[in-house]
N, C-alpha and C. Protein backbone atom coordinates (compact mmCIF):
# COMPACT_ATOMS: atom_id res chain seq x y z
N UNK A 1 82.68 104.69 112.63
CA UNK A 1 84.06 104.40 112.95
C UNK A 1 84.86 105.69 112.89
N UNK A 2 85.64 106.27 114.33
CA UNK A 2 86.55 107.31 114.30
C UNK A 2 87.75 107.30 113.58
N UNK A 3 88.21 107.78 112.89
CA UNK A 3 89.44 107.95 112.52
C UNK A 3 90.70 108.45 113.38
N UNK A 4 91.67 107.71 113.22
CA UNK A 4 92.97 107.75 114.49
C UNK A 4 93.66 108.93 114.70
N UNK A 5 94.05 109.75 115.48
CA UNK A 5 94.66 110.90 115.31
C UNK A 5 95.97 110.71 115.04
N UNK A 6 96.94 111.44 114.46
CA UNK A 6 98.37 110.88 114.23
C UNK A 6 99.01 112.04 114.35
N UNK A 7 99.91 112.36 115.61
CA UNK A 7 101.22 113.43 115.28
C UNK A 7 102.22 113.01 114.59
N UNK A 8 103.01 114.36 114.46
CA UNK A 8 104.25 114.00 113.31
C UNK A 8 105.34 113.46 114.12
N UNK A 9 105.69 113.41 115.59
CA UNK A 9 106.58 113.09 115.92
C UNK A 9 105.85 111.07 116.62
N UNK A 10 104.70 111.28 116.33
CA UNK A 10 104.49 109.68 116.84
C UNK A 10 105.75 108.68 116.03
N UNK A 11 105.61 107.48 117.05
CA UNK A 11 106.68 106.28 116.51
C UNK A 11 105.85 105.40 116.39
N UNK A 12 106.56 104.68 115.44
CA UNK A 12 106.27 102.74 115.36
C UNK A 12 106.65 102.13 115.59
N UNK A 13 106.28 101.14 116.32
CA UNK A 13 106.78 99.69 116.79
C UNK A 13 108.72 99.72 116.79
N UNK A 14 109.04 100.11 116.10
CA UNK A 14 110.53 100.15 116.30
C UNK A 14 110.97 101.80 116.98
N UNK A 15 110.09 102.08 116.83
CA UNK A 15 110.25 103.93 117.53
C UNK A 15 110.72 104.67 116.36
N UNK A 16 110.33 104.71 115.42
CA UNK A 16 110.60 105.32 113.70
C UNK A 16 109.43 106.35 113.87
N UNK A 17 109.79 107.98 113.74
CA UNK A 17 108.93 108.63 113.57
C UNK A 17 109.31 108.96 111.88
N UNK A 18 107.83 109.60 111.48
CA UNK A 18 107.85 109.42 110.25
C UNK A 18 109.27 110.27 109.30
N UNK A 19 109.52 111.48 109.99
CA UNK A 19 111.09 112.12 109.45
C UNK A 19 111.81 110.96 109.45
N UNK A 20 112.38 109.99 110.25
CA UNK A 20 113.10 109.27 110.00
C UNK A 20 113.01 108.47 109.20
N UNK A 21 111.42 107.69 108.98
CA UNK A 21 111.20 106.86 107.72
C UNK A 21 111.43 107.50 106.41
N UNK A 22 111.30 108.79 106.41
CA UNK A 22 111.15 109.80 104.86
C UNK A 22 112.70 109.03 104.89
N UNK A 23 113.78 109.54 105.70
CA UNK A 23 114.79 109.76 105.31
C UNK A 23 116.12 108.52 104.80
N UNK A 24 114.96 107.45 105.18
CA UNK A 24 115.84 106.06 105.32
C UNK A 24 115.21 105.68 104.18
N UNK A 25 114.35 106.08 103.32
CA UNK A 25 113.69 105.69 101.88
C UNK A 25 113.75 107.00 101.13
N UNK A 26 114.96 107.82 101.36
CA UNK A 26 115.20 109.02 100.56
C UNK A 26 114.24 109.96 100.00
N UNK A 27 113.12 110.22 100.84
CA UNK A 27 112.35 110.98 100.44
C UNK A 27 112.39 112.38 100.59
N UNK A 28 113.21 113.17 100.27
CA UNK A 28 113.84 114.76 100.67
C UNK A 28 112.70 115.61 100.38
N UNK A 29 111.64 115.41 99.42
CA UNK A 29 110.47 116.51 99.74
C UNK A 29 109.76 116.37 100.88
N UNK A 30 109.24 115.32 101.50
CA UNK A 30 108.44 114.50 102.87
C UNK A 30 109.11 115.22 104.14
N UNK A 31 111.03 114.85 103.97
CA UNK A 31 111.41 115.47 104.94
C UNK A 31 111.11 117.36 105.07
N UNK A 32 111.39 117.87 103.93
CA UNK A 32 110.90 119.53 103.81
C UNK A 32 109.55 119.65 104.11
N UNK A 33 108.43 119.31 104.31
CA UNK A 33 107.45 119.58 104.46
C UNK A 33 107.52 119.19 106.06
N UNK A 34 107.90 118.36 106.53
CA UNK A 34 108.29 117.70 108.20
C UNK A 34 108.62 118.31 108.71
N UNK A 35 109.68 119.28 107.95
CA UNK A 35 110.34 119.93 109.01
C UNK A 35 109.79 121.54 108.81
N UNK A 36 109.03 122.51 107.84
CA UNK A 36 109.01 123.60 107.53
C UNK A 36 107.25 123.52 108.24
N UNK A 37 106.53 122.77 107.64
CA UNK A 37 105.20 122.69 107.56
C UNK A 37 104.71 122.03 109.11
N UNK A 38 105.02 120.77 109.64
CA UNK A 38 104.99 120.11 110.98
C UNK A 38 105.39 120.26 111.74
N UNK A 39 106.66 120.87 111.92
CA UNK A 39 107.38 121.29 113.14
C UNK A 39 107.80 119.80 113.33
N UNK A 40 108.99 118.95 112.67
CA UNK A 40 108.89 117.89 112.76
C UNK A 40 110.06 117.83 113.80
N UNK A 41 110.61 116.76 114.79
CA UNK A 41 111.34 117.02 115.32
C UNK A 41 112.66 115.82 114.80
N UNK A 42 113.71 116.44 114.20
CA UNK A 42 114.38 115.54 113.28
C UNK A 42 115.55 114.90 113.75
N UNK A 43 115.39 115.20 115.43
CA UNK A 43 116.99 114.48 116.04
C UNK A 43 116.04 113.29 117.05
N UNK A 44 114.77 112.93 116.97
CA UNK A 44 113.94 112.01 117.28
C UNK A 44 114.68 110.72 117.44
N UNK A 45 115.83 110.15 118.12
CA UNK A 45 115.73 109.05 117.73
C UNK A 45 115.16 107.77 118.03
N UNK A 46 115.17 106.50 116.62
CA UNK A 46 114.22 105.57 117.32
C UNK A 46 114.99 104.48 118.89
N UNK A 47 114.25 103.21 118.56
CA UNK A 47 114.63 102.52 119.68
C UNK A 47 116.15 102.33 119.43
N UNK A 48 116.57 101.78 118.87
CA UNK A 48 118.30 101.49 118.93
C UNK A 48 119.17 102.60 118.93
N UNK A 49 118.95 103.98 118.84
CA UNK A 49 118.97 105.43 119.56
C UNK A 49 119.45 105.85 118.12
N UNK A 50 119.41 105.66 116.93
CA UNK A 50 119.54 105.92 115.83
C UNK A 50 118.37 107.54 115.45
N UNK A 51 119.06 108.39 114.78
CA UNK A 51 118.31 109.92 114.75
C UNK A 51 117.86 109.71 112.64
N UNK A 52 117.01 110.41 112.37
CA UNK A 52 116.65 110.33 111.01
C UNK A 52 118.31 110.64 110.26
N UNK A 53 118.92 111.52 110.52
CA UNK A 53 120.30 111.66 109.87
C UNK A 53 121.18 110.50 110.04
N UNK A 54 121.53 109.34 111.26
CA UNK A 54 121.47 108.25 110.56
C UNK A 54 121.74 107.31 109.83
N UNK A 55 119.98 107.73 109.75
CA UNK A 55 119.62 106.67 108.75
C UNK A 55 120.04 107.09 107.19
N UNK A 56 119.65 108.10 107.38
CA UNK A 56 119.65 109.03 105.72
C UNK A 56 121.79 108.47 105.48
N UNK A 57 122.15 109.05 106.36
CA UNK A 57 123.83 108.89 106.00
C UNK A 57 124.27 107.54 105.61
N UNK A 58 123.92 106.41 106.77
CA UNK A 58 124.24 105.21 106.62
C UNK A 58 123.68 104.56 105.05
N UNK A 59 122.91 105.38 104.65
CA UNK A 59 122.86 104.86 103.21
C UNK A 59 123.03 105.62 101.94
N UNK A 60 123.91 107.02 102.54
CA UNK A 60 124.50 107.68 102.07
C UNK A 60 123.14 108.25 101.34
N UNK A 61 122.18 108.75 101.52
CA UNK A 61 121.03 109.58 101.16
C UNK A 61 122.13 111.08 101.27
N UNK A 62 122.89 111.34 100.50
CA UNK A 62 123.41 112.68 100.68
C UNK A 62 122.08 114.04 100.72
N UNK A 63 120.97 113.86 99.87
CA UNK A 63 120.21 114.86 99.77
C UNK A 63 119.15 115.24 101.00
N UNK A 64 118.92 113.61 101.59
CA UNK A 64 118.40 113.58 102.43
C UNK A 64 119.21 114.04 103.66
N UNK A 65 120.10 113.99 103.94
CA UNK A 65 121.07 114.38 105.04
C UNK A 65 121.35 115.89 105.21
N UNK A 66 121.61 116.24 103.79
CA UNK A 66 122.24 117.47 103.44
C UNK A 66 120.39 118.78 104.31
N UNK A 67 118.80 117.62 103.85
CA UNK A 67 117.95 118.44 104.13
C UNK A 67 117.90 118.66 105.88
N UNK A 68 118.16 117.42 106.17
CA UNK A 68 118.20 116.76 107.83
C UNK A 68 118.88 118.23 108.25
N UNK A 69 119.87 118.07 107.95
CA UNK A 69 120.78 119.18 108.75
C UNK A 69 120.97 120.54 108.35
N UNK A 70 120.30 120.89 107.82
CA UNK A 70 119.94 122.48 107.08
C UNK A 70 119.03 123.23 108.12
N UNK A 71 119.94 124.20 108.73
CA UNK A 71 119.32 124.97 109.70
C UNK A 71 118.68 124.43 111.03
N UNK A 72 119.72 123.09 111.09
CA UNK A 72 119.17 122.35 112.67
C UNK A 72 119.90 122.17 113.30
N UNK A 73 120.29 122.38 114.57
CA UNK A 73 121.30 121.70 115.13
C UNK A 73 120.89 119.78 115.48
N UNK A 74 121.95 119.11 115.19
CA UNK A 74 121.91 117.77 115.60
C UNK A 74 122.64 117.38 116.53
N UNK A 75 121.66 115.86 116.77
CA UNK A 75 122.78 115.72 118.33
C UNK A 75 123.57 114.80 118.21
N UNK A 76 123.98 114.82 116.77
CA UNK A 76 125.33 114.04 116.44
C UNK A 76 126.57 114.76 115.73
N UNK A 77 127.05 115.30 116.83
CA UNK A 77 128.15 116.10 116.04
C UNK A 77 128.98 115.15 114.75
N UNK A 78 129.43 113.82 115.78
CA UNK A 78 130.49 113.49 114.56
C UNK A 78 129.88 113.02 112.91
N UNK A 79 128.61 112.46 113.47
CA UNK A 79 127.76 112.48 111.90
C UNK A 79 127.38 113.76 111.14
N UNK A 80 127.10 114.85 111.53
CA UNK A 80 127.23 115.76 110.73
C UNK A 80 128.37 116.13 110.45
N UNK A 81 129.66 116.54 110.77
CA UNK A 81 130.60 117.08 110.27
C UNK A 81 130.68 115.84 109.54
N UNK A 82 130.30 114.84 109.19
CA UNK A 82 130.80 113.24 108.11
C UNK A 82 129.72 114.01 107.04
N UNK A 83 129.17 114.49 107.59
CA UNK A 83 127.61 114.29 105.99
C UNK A 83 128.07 115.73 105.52
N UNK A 84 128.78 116.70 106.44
CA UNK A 84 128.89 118.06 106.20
C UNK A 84 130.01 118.14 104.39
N UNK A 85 130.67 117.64 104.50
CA UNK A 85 131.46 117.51 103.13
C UNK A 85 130.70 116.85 102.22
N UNK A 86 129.48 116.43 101.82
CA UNK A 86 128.01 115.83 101.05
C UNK A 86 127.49 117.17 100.72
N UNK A 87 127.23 118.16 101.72
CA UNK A 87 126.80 118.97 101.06
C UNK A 87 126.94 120.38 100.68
N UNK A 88 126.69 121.53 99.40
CA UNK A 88 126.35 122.29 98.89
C UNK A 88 126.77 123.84 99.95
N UNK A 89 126.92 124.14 99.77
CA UNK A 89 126.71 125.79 100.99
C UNK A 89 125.49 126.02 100.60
């Protein structure tokens, strides 16, 4: 029996690639490794056109948001300048 190949930007059934799942279950190390280590692509969004930042915001994951948007451009301006006062310089 082969084992399945899996990229980092594949989706699931709802179109959730895995950056976005890290970030909607606050997992801020998962997302750093996604994005430094995978080349993850973090403005992915799923089916209801929702991007991992989001998800991370809508549940106020400040750490997770704050990682989302560290050195990325997103393609949600007005959600980042919302998450931009969450985080740190």
């Amino acid at each position: 029996m082969e084992a399945a190949s899996v990229e980092v930007n594949d989706v699931n059934d709802k179109g959730q690639t895995m950056c976005y799942i890290a970030a909607k279950h606050n997992h801020t190390s998962v997302i750093k490794f996604l994005k430094r280590e995978m080349n993850a692509d973090v403005n992915q969004p799923d089916a209801s056109g929702w991007t991992p930042l989001h998800a991370a915001a809508a549940q106020e994951r400040w750490q997770c948001s704050c990682r989302l948007i560290k050195k990325v451009e997103t393609s949600s301006e007005a959600t980042t300048l919302a998450v931009r006062g969450k985080c740190s310089s």
